[in-house]
C-alpha atoms as a PDB file:
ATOM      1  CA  UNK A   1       0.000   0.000   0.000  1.00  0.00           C
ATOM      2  CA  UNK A   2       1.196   3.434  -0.793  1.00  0.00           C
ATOM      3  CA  UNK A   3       1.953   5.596   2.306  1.00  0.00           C
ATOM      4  CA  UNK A   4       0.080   8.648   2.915  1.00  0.00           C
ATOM      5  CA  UNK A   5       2.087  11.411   2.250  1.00  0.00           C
ATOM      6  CA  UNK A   6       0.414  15.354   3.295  1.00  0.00           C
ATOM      7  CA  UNK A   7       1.935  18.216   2.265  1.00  0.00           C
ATOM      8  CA  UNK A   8       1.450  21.749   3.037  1.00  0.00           C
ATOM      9  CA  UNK A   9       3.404  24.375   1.320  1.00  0.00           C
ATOM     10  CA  UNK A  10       3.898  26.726  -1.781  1.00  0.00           C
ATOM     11  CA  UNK A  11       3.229  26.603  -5.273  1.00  0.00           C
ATOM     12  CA  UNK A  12       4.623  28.457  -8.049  1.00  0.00           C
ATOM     13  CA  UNK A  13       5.299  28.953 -11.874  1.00  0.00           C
ATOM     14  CA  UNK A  14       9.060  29.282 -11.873  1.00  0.00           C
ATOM     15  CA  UNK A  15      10.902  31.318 -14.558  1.00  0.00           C
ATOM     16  CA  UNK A  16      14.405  29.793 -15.277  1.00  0.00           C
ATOM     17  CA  UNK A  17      16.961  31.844 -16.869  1.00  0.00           C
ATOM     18  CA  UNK A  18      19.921  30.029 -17.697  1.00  0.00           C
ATOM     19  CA  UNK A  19      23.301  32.477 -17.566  1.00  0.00           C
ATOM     20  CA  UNK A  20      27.288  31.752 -17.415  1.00  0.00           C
ATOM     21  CA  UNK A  21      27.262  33.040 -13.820  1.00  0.00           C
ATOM     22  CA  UNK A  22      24.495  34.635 -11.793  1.00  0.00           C
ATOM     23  CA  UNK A  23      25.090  38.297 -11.805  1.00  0.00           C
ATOM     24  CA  UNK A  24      26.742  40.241  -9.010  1.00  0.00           C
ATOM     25  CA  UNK A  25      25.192  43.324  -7.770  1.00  0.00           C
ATOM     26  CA  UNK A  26      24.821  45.768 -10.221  1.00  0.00           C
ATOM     27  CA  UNK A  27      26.014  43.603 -13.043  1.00  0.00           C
ATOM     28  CA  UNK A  28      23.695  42.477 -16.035  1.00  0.00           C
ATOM     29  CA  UNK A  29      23.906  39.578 -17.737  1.00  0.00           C
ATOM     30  CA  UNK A  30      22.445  38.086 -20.780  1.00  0.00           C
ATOM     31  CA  UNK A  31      20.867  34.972 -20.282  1.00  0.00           C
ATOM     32  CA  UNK A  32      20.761  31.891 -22.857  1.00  0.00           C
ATOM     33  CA  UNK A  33      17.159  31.794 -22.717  1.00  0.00           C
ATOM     34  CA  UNK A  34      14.245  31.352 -20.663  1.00  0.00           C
ATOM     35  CA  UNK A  35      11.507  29.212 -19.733  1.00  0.00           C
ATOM     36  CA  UNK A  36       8.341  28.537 -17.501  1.00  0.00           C
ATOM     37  CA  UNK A  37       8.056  25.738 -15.177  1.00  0.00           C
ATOM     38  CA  UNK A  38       6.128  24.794 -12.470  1.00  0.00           C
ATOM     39  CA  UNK A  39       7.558  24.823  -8.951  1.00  0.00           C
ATOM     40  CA  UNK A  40       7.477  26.354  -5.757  1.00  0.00           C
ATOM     41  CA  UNK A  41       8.983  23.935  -2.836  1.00  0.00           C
ATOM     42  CA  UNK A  42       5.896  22.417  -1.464  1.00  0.00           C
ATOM     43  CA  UNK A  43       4.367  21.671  -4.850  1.00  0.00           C
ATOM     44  CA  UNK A  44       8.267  20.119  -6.127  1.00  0.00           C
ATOM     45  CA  UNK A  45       7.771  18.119  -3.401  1.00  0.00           C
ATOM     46  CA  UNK A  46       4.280  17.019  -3.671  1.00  0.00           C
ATOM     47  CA  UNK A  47       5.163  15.967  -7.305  1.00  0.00           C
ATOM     48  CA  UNK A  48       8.650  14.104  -5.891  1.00  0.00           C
ATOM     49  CA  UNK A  49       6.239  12.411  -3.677  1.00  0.00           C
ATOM     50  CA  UNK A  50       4.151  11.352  -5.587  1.00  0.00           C
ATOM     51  CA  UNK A  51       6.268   9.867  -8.305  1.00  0.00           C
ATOM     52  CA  UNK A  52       8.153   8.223  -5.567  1.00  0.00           C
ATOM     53  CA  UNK A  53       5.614   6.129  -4.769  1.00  0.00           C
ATOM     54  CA  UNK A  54       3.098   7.890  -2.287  1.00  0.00           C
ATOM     55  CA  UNK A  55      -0.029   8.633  -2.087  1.00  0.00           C
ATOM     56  CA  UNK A  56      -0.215  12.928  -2.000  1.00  0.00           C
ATOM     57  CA  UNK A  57      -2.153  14.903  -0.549  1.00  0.00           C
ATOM     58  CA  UNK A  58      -1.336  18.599  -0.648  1.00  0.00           C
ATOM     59  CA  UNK A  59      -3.075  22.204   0.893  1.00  0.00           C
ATOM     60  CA  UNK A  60      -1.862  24.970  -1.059  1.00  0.00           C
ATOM     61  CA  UNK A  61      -3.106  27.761  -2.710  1.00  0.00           C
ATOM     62  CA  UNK A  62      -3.184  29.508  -6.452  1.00  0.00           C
ATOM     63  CA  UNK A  63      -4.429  32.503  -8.093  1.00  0.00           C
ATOM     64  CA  UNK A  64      -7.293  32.580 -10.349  1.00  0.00           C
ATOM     65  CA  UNK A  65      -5.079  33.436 -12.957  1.00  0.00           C
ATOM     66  CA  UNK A  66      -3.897  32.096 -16.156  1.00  0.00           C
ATOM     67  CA  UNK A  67      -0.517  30.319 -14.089  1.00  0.00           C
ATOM     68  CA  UNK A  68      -2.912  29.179 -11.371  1.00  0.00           C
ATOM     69  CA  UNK A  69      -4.639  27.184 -13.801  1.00  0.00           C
ATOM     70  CA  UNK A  70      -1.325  25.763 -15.103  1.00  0.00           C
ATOM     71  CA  UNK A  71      -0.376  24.905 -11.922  1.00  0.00           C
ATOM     72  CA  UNK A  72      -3.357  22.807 -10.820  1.00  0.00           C
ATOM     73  CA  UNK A  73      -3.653  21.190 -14.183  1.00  0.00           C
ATOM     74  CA  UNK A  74       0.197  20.386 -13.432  1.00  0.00           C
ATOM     75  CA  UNK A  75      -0.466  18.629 -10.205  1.00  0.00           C
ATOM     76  CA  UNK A  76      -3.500  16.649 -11.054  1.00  0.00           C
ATOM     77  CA  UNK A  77      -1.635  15.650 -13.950  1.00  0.00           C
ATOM     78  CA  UNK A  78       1.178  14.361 -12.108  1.00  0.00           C
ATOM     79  CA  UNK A  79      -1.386  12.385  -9.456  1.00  0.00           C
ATOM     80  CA  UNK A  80      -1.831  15.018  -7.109  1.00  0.00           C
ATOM     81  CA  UNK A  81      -5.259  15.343  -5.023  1.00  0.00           C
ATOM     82  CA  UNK A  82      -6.736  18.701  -5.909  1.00  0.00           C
ATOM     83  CA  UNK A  83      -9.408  18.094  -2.959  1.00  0.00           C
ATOM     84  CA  UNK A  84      -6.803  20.679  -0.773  1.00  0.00           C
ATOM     85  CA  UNK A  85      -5.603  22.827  -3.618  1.00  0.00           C
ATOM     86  CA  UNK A  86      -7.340  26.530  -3.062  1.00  0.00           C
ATOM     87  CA  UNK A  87      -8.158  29.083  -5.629  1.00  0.00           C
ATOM     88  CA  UNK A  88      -7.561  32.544  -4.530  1.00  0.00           C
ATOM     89  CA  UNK A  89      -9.548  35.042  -6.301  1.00  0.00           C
ATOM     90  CA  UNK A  90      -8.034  38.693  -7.122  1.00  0.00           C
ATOM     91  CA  UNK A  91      -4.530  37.573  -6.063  1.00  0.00           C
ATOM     92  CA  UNK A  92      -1.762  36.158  -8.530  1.00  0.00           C
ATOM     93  CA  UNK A  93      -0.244  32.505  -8.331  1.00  0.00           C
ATOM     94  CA  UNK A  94       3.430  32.634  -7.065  1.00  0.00           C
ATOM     95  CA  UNK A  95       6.234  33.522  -8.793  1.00  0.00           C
ATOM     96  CA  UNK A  96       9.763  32.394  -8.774  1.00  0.00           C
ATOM     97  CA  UNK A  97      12.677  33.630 -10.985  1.00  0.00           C
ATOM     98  CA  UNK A  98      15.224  31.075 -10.844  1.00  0.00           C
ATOM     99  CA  UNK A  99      18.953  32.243 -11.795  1.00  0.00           C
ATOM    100  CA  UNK A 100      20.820  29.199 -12.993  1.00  0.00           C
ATOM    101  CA  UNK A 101      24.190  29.672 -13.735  1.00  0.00           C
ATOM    102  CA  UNK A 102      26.611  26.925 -15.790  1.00  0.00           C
ATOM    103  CA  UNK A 103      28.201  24.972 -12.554  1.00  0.00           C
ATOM    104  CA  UNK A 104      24.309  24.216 -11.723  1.00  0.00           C
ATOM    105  CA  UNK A 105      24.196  26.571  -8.897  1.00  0.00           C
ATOM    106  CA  UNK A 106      21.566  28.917  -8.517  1.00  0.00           C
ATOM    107  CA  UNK A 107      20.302  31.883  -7.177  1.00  0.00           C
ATOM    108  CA  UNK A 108      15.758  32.288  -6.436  1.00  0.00           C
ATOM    109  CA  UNK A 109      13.734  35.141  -5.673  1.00  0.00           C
ATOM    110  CA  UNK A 110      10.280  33.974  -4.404  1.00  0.00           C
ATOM    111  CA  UNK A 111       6.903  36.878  -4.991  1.00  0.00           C
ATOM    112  CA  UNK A 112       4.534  34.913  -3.287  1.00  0.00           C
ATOM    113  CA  UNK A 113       1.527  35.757  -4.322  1.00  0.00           C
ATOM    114  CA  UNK A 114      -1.400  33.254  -3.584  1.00  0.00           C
ATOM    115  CA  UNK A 115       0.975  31.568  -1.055  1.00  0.00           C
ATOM    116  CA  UNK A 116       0.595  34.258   1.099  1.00  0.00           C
ATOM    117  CA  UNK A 117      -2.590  33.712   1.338  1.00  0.00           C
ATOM    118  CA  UNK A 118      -2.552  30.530   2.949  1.00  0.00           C
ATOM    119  CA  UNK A 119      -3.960  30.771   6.585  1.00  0.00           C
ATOM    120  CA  UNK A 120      -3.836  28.667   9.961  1.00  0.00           C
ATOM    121  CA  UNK A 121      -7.462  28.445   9.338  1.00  0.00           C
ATOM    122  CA  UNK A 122      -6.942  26.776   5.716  1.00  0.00           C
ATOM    123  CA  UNK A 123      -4.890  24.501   7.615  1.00  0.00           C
ATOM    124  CA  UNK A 124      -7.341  23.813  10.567  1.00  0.00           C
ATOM    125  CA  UNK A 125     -10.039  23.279   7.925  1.00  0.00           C
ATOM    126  CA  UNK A 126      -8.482  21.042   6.082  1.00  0.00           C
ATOM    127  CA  UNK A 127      -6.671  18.764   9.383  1.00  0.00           C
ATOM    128  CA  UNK A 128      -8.332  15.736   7.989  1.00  0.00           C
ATOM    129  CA  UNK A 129      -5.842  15.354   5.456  1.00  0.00           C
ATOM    130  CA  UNK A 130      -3.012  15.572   8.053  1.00  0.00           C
ATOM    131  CA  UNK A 131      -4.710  13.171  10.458  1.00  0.00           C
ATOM    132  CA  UNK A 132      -5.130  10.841   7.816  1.00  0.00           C
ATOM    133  CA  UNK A 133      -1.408  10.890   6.951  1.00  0.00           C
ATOM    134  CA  UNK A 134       1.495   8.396   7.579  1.00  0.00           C
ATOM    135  CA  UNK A 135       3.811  11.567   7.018  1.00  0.00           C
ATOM    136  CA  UNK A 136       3.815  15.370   6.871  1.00  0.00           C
ATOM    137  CA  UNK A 137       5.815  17.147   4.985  1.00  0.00           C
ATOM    138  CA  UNK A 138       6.638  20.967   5.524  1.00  0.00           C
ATOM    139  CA  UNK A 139       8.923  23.549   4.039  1.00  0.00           C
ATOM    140  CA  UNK A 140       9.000  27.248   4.743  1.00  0.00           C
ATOM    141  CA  UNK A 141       7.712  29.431   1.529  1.00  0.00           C
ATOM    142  CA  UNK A 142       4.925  29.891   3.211  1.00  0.00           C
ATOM    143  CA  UNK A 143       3.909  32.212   6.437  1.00  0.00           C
ATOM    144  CA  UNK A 144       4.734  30.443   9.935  1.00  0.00           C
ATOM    145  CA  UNK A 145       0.987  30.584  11.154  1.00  0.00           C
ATOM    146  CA  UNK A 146       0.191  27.431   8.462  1.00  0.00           C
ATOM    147  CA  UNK A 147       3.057  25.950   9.160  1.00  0.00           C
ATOM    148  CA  UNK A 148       2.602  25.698  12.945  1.00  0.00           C
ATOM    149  CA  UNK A 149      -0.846  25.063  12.517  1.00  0.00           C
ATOM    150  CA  UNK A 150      -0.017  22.219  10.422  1.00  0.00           C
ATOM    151  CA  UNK A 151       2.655  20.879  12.533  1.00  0.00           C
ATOM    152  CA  UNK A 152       0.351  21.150  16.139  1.00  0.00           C
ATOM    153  CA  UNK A 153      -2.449  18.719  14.114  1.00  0.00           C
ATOM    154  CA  UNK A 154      -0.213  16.215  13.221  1.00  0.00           C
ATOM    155  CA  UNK A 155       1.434  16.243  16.985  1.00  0.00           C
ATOM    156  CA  UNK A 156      -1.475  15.205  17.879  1.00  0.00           C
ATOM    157  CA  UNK A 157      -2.292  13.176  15.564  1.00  0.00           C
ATOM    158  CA  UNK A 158       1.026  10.886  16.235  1.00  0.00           C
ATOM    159  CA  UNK A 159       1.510  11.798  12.476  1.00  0.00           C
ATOM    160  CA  UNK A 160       5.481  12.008  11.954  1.00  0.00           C
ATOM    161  CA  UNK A 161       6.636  15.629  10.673  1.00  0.00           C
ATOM    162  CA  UNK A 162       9.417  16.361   8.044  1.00  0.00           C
ATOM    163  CA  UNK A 163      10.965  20.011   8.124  1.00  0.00           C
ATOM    164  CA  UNK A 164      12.686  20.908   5.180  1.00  0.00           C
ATOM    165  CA  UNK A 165      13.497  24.450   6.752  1.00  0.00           C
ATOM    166  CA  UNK A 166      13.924  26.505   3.793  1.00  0.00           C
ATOM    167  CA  UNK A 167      14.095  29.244   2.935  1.00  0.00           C
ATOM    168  CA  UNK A 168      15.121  29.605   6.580  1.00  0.00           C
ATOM    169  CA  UNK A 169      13.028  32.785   8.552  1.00  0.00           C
ATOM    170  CA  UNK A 170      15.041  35.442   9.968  1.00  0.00           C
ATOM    171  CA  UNK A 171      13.047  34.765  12.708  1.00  0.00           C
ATOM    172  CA  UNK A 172      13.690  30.503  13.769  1.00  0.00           C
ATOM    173  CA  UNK A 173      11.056  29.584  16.145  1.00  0.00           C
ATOM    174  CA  UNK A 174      11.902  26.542  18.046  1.00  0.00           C
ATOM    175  CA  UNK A 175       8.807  24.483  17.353  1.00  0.00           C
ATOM    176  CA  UNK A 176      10.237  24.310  14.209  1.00  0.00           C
ATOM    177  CA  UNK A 177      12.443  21.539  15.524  1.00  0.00           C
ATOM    178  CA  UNK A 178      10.110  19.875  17.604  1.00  0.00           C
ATOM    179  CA  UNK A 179       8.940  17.257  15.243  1.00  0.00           C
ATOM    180  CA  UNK A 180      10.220  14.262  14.336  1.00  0.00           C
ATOM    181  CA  UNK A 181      12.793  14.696  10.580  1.00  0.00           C
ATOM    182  CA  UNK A 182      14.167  18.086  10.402  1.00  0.00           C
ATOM    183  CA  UNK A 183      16.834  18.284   6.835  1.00  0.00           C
ATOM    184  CA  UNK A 184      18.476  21.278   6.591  1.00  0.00           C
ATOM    185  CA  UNK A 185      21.183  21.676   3.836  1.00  0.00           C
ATOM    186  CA  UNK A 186      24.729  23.334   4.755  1.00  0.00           C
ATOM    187  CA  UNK A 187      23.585  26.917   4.287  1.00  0.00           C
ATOM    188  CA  UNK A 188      20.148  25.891   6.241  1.00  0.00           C
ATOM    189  CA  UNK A 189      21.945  24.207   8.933  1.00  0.00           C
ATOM    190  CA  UNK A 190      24.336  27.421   9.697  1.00  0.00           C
ATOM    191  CA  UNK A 191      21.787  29.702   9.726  1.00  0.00           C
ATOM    192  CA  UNK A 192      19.580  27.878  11.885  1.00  0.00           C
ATOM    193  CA  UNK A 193      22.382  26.973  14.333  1.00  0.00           C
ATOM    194  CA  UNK A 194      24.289  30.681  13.926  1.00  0.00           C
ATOM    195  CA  UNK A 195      27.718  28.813  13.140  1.00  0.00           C
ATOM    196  CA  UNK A 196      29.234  27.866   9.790  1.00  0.00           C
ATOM    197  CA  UNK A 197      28.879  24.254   8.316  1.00  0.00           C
ATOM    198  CA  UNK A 198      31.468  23.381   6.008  1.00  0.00           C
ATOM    199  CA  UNK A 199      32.955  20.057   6.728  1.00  0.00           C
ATOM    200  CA  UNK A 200      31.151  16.885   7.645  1.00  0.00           C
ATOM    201  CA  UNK A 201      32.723  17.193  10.766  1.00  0.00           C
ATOM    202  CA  UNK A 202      30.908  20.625  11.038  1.00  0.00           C
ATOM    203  CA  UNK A 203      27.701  19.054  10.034  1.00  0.00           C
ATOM    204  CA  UNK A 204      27.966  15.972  12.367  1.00  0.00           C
ATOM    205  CA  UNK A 205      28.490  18.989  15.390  1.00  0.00           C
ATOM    206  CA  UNK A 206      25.393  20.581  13.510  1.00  0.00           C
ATOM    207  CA  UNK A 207      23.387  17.390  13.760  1.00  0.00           C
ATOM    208  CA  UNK A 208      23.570  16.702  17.215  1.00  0.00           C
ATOM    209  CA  UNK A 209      23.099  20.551  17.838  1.00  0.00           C
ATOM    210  CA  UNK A 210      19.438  19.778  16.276  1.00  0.00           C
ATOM    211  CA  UNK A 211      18.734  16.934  18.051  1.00  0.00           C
ATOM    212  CA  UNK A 212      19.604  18.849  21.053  1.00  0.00           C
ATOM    213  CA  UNK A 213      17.459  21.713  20.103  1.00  0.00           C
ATOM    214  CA  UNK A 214      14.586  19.001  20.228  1.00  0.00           C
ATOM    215  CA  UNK A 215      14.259  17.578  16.851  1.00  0.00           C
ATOM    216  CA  UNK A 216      14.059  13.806  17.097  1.00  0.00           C
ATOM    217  CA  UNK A 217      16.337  12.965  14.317  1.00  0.00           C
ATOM    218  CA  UNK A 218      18.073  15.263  12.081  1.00  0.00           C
ATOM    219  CA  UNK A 219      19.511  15.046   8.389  1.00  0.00           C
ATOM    220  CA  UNK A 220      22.256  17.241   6.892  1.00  0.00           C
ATOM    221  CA  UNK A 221      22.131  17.128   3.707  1.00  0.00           C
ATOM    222  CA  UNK A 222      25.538  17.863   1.533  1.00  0.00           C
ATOM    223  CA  UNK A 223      24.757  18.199  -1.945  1.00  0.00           C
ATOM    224  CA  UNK A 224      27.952  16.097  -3.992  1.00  0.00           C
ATOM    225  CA  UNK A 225      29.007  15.152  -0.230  1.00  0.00           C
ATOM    226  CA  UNK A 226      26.290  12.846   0.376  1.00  0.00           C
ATOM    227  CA  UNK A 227      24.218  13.334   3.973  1.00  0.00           C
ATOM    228  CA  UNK A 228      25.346  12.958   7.714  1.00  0.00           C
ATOM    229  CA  UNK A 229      22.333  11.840   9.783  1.00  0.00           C
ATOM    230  CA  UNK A 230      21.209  11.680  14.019  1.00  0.00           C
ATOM    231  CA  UNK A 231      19.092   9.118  15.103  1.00  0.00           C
ATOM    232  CA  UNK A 232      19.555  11.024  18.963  1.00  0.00           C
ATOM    233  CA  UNK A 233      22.003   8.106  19.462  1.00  0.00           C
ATOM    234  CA  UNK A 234      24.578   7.970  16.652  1.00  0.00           C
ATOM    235  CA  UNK A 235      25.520  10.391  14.136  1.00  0.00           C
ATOM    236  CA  UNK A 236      26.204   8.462  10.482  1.00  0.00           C
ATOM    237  CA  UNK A 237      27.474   9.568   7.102  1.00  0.00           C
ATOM    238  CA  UNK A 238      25.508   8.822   4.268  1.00  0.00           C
ATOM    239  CA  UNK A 239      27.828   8.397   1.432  1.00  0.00           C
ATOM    240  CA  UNK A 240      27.017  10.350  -1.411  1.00  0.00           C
ATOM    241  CA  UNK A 241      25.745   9.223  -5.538  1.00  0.00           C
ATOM    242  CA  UNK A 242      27.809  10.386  -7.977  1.00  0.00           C
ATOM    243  CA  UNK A 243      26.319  13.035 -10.539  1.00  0.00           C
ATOM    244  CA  UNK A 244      27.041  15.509 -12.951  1.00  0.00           C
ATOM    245  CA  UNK A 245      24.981  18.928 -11.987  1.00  0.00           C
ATOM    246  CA  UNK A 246      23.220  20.249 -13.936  1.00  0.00           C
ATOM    247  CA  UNK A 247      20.475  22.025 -12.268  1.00  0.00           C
ATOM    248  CA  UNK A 248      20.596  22.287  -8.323  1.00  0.00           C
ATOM    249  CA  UNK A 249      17.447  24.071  -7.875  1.00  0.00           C
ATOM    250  CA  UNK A 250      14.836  21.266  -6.871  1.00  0.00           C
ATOM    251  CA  UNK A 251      17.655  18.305  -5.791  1.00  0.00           C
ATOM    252  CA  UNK A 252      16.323  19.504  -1.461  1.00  0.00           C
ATOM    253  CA  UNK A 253      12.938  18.780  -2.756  1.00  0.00           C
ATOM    254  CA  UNK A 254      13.403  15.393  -4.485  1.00  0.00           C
ATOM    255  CA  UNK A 255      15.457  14.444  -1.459  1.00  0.00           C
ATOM    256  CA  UNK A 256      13.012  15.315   0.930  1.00  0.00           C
ATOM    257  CA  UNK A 257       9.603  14.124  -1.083  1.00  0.00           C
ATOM    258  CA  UNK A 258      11.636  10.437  -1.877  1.00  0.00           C
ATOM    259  CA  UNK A 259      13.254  10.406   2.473  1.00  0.00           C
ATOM    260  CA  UNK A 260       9.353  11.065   3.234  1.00  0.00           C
ATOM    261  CA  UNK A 261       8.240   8.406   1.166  1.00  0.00           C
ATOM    262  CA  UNK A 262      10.732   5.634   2.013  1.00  0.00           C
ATOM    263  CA  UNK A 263      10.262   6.369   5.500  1.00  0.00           C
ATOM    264  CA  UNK A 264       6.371   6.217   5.062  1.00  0.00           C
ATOM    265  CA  UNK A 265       7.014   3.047   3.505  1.00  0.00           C
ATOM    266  CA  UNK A 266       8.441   1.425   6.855  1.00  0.00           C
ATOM    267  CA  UNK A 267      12.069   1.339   5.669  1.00  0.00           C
ATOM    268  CA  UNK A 268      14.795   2.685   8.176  1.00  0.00           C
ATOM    269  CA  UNK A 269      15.738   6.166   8.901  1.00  0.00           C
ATOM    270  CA  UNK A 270      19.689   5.023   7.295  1.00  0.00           C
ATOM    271  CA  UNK A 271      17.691   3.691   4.197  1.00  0.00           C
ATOM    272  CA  UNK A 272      14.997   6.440   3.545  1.00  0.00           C
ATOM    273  CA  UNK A 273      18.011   8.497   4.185  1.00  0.00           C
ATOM    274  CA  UNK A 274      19.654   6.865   1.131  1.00  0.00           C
ATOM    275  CA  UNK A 275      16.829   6.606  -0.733  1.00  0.00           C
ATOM    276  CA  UNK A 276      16.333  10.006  -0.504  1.00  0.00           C
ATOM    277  CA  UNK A 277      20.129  11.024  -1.619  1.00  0.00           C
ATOM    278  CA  UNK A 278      19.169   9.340  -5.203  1.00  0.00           C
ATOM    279  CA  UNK A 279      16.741  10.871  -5.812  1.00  0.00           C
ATOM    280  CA  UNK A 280      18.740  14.366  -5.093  1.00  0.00           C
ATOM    281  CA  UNK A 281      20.879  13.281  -7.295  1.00  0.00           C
ATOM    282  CA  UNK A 282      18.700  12.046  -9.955  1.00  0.00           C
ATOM    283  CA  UNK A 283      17.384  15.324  -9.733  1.00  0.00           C
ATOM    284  CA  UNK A 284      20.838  17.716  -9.774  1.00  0.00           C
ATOM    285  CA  UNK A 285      21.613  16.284 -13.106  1.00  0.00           C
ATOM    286  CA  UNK A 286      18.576  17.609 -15.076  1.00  0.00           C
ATOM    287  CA  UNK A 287      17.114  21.377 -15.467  1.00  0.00           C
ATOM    288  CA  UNK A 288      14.221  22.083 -13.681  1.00  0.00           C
ATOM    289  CA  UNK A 289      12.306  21.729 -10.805  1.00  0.00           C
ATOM    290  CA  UNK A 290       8.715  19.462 -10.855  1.00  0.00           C
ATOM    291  CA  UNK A 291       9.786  18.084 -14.450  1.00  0.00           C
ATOM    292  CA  UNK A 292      13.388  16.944 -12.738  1.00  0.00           C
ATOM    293  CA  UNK A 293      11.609  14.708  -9.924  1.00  0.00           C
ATOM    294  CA  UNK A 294      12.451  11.090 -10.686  1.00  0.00           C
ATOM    295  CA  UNK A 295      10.365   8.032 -11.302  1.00  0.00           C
ATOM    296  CA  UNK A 296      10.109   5.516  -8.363  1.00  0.00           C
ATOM    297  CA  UNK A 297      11.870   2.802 -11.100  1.00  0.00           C
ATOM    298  CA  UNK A 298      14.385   5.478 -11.640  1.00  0.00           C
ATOM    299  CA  UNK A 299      15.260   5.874  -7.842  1.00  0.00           C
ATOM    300  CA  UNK A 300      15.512   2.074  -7.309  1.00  0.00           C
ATOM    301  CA  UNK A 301      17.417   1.525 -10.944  1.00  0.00           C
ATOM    302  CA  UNK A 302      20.190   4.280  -9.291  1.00  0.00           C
ATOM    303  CA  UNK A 303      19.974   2.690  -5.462  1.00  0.00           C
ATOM    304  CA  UNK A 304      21.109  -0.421  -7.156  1.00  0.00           C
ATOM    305  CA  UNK A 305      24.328   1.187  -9.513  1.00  0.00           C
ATOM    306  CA  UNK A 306      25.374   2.315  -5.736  1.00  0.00           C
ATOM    307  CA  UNK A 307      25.077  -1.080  -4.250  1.00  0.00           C
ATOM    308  CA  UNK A 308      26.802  -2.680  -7.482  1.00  0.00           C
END
């Protein structure tokens, strides 16, 4: 049976400008092109979910625009429920512009639009489709309110919570950590924490620092580097899948959607933690975001190059 996957989060049409390098202040550029694409974190990862293997439900909302449209004929497409996805009238879908520069590192500015329309009370009206979850799945484009809404339901639900805690808040409140997966990336981790993490020593420090903070188990993910993990007892390294980037931008979210899934699934917190890494790296080495996600057969077909 599939596991249950709920997500709450963002959704937006992503324009992706390819350049040589992503321009410094004051500099301008001239991109190789450009191209529309739908994104936004929580939708990437309700897609990744979904053609991981689960069974995804997702709350969001879109404008009542010509993008909004796009957007939920995107995710229905792609086996999405629609039952949670809102239409907000008068207010634009969200917008990302998505720098990608020829090393496959990037640079995002978010408008949020719609997503900032997305209220506690959406979330409170909706609880069903957390309580009915095996797994929650969070990320922060949207306002805290929803978020911590979302995550108090589950709590009490004894539904397990994933953070992804990006873009991190200049503002971190600590109920952020009290859940059960929190995966911060490098940059996520040392902004969260207030200390650099460079090394995997620095992110096996930055680990149990989370676990301290009161997250359950904690996941640094390293990009190229593979992942260093916390079960609250042990601290592992996750060694990493070897890939040729591309495209950076959604590799968090496919790593997050496929961990959520895999864990949802029963397996261990070592193998979902794996699981997950393919998947990132599936998705590093193509452009996009939702249209970069792998294919459950294409996560398993790489899990087993890694074992061979």
């Amino acid at each position: 049976m599939k596991p249950k996957i709920a997500v709450v989060g963002s959704t937006n049409m992503d324009l992706i400008v390819p350049c040589v390098h992503i321009p410094r202040p004051g500099e301008t550029v001239i991109a190789k092109g450009g191209q529309e694409s739908p994104g936004g974190k929580g939708a990437n990862q309700a897609v990744g979910a979904a053609r991981a293997g689960g069974d995804v439900q997702f709350l969001t909302r879109v404008g009542d625009d010509g993008f909004g449209k796009l957007l939920l004929a995107n995710l229905q497409q792609e086996g999405v429920s629609p039952d949670s996805i809102l239409i907000t009238p008068g207010v634009s879908s969200g917008l990302a512009i998505v720098m990608v520069e020829d090393s496959g590192e990037n640079a995002i500015a978010v408008v949020p639009g719609a997503n900032g329309c997305v209220t506690a009370e959406d979330v409170e009206s909706h609880a069903e489709v957390i309580r009915s979850a095996d797994i929650l799945l969070l990320q922060l484009e949207l306002t805290l309110e929803p978020v911590l809404a979302a995550i108090r339901i589950a709590r009490d639900a004894r539904v397990r919570i994933v953070v992804d805690p990006a873009p991190v808040p200049a503002s971190f409140p600590e109920e952020l950590l009290q859940v059960d997966v929190v995966c911060p990336n490098q940059g996520e981790a040392s902004a969260i924490l207030g200390a650099e993490v460079r090394t995997i020593q620095d992110a096996r420090q930055a680990a149990w620092q989370l676990v301290r903070r009161g997250a359950k188990q904690a996941i640094i993910t390293l990009g190229a580097d593979g992942a260093v993990i916390c079960d609250g007892n042990n601290v592992d390294f996750i060694a990493p899948f070897e890939v040729q980037a591309i495209d950076t931008t959604a590799a968090g979210d496919a790593f997050a959607a496929a961990f959520a899934v895999s864990w949802g699934e029963g397996k261990s917190f070592q193998e979902a933690t794996r699981f997950g890494c393919a998947a990132g790296a599936l998705a590093a080495s193509r452009s996009g975001a939702q249209n970069a996600m792998p294919t459950r057969a294409e996560i398993d077909a790489r899990l087993l190059e890694f074992v061979s």
